[in-house]
N, C-alpha and C. Protein backbone atom coordinates (compact mmCIF):
# COMPACT_ATOMS: atom_id res chain seq x y z
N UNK A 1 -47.26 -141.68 52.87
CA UNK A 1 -46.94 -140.92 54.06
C UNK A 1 -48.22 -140.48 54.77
N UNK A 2 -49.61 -140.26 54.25
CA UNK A 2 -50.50 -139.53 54.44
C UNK A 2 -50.97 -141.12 55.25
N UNK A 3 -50.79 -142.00 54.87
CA UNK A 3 -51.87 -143.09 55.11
C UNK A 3 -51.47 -143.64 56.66
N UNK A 4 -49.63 -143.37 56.44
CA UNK A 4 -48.74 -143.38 58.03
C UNK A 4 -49.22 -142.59 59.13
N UNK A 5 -49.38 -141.50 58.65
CA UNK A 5 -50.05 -140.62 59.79
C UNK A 5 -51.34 -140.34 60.37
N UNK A 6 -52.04 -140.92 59.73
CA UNK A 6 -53.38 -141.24 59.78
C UNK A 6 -53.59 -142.50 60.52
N UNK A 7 -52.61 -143.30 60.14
CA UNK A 7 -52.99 -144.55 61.37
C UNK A 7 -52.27 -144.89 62.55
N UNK A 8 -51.29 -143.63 62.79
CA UNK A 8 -50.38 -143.38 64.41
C UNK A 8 -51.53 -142.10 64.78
N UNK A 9 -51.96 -141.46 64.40
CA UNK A 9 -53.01 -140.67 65.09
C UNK A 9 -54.38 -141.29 65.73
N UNK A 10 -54.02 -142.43 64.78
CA UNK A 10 -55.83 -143.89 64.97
C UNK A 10 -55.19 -144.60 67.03
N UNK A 11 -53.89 -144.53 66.62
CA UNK A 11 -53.76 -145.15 67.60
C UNK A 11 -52.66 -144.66 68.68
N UNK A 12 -52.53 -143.56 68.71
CA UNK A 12 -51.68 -142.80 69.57
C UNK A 12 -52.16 -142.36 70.88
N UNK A 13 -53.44 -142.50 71.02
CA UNK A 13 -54.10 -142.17 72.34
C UNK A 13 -54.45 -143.53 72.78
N UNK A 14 -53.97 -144.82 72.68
CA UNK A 14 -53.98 -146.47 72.82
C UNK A 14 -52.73 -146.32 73.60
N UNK A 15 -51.45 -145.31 73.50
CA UNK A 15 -50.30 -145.37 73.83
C UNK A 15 -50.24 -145.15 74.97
N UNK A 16 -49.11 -145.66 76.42
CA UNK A 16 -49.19 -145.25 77.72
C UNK A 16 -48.68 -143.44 77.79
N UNK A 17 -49.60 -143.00 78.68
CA UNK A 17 -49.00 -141.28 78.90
C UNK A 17 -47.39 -141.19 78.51
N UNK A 18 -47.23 -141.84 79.30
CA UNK A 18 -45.76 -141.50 78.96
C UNK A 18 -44.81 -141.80 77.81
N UNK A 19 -45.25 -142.43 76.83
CA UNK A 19 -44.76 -142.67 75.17
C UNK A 19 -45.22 -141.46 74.74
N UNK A 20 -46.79 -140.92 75.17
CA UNK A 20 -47.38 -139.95 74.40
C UNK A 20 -46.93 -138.25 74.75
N UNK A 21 -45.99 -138.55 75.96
CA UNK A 21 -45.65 -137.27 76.09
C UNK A 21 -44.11 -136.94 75.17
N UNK A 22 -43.36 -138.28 75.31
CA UNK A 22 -42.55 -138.46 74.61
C UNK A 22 -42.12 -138.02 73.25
N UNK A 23 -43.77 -138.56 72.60
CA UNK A 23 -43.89 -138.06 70.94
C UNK A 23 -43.38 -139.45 69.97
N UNK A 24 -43.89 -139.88 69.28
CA UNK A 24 -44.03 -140.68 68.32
C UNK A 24 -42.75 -140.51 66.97
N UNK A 25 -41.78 -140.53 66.91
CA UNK A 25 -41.06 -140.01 65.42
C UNK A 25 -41.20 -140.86 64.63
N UNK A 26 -41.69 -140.56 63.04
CA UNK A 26 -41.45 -141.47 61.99
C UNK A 26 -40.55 -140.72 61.23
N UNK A 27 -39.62 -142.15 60.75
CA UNK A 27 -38.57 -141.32 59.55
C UNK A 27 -38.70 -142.54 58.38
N UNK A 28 -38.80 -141.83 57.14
CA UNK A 28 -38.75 -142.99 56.01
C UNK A 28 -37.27 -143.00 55.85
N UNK A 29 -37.70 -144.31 55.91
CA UNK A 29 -35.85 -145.29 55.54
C UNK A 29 -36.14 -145.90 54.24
N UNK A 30 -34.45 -146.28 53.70
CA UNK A 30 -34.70 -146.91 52.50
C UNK A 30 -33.59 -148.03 52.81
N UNK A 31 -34.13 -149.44 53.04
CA UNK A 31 -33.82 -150.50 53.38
C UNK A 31 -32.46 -150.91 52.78
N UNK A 32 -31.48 -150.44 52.51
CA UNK A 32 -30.56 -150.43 51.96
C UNK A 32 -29.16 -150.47 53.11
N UNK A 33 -27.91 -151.27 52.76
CA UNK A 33 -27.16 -151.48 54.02
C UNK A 33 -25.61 -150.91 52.82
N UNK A 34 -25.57 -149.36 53.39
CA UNK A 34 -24.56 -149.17 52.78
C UNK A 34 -23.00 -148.83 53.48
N UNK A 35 -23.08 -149.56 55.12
CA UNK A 35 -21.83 -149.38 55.45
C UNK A 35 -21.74 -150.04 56.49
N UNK A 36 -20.78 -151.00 56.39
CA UNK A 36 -20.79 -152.30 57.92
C UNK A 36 -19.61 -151.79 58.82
N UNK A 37 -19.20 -151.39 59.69
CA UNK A 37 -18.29 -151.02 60.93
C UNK A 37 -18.20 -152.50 61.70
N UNK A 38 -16.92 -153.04 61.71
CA UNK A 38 -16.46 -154.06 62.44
C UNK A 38 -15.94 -153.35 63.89
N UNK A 39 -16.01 -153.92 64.56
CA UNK A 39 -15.56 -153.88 66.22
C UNK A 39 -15.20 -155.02 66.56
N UNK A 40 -13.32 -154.66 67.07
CA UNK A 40 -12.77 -156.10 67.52
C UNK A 40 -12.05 -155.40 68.30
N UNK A 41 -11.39 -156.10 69.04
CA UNK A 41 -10.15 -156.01 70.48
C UNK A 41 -9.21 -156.85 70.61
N UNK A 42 -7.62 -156.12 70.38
CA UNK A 42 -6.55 -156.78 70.98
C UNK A 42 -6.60 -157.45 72.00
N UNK A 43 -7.49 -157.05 72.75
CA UNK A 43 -7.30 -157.27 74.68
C UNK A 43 -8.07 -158.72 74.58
N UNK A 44 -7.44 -160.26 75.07
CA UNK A 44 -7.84 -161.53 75.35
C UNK A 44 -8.93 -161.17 76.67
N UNK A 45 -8.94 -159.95 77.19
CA UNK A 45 -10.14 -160.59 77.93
C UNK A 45 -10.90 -159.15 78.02
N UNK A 46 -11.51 -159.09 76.67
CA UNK A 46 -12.30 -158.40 76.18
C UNK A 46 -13.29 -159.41 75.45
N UNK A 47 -14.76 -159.83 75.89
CA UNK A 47 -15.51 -160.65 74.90
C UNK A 47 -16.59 -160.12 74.24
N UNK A 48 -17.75 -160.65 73.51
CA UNK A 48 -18.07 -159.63 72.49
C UNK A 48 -19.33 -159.14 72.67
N UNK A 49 -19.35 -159.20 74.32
CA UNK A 49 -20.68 -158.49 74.70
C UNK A 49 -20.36 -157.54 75.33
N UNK A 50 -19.16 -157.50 76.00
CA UNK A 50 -18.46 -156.02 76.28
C UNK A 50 -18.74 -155.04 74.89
N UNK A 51 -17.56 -155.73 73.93
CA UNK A 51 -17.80 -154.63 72.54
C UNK A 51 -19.52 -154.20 72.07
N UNK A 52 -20.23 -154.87 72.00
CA UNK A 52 -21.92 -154.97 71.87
C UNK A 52 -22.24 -153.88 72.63
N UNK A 53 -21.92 -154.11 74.01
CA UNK A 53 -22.05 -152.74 74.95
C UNK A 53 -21.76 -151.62 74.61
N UNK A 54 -20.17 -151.69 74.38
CA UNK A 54 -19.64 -150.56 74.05
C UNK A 54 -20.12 -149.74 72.97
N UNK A 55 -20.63 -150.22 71.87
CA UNK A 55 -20.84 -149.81 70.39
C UNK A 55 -21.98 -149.49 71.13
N UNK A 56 -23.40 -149.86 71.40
CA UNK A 56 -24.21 -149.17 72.09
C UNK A 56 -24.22 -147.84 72.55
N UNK A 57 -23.26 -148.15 73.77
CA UNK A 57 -23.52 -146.88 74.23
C UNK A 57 -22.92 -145.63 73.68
N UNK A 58 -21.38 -146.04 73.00
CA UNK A 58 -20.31 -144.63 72.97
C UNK A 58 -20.77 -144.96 71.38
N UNK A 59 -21.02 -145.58 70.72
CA UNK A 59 -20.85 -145.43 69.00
C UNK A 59 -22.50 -144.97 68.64
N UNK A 60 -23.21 -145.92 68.68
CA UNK A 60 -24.72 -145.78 68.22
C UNK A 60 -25.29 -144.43 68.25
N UNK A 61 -24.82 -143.56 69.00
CA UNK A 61 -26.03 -142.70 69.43
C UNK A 61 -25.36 -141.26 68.55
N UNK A 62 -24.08 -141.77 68.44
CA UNK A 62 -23.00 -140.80 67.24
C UNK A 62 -23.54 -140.82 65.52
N UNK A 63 -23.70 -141.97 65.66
CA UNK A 63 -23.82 -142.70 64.37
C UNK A 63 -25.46 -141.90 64.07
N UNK A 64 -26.29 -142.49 64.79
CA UNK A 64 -27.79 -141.92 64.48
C UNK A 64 -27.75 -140.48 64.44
N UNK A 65 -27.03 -139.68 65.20
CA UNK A 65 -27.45 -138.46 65.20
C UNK A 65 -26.32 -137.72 63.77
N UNK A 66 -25.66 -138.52 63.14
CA UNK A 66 -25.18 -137.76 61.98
C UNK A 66 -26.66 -137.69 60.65
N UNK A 67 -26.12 -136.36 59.92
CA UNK A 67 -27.41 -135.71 59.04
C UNK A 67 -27.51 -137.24 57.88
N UNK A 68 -28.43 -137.58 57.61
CA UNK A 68 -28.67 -138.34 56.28
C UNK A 68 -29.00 -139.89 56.94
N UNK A 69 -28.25 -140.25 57.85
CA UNK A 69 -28.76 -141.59 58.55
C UNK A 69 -30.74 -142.37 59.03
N UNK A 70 -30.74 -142.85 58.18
CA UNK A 70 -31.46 -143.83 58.40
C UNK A 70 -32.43 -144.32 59.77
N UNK A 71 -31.12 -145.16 59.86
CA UNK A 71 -30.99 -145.95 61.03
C UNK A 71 -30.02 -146.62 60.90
N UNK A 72 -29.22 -146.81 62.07
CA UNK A 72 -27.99 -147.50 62.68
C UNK A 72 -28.20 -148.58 63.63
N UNK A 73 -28.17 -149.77 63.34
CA UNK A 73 -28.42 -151.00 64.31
C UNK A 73 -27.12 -152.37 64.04
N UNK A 74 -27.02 -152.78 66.13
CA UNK A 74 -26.03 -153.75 65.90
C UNK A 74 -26.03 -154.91 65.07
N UNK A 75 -25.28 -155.37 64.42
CA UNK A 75 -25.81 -156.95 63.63
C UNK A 75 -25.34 -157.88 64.79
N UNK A 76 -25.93 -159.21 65.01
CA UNK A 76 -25.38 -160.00 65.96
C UNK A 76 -25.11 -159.53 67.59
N UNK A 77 -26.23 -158.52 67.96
CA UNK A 77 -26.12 -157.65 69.26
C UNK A 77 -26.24 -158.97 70.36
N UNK A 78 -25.26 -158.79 71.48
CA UNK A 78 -25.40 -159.96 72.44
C UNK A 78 -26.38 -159.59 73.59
């Protein structure tokens, strides 16, 4: 962890102003895939970059902000 922060501080002023006003977050993850969420649709003219969208915008940002999460990313994002 010590060696992480030491080399985003090496190179955090390399970053454009505006990342750096932003702020940098590191979170340790543990590469592990312990829950897959399928997304499908009755509707024939629903295709699966609509759903891709959808999970984006209304699911993802639910998902990340619950306590203990990782990271949350689409598999097969269109």
């Amino acid at each position: 962890m010590v060696n992480v922060n030491t080399r985003i501080a090496q190179v955090l002023n390399r970053l454009p102003l505006l990342v750096q006003r932003g702020g940098v977050i590191v979170n340790r993850v543990v590469p592990n895939m312990l829950m897959y969420v399928n997304l499908y649709s009755k509707d024939k003219n629903t295709d699966m970059k609509y759903l891709s969208n959808f999970s984006g915008v209304n699911m993802m940002p639910e998902l990340q902000r619950l306590n203990g999460i990782g990271r949350a990313s689409i598999l097969g994002s269109r």
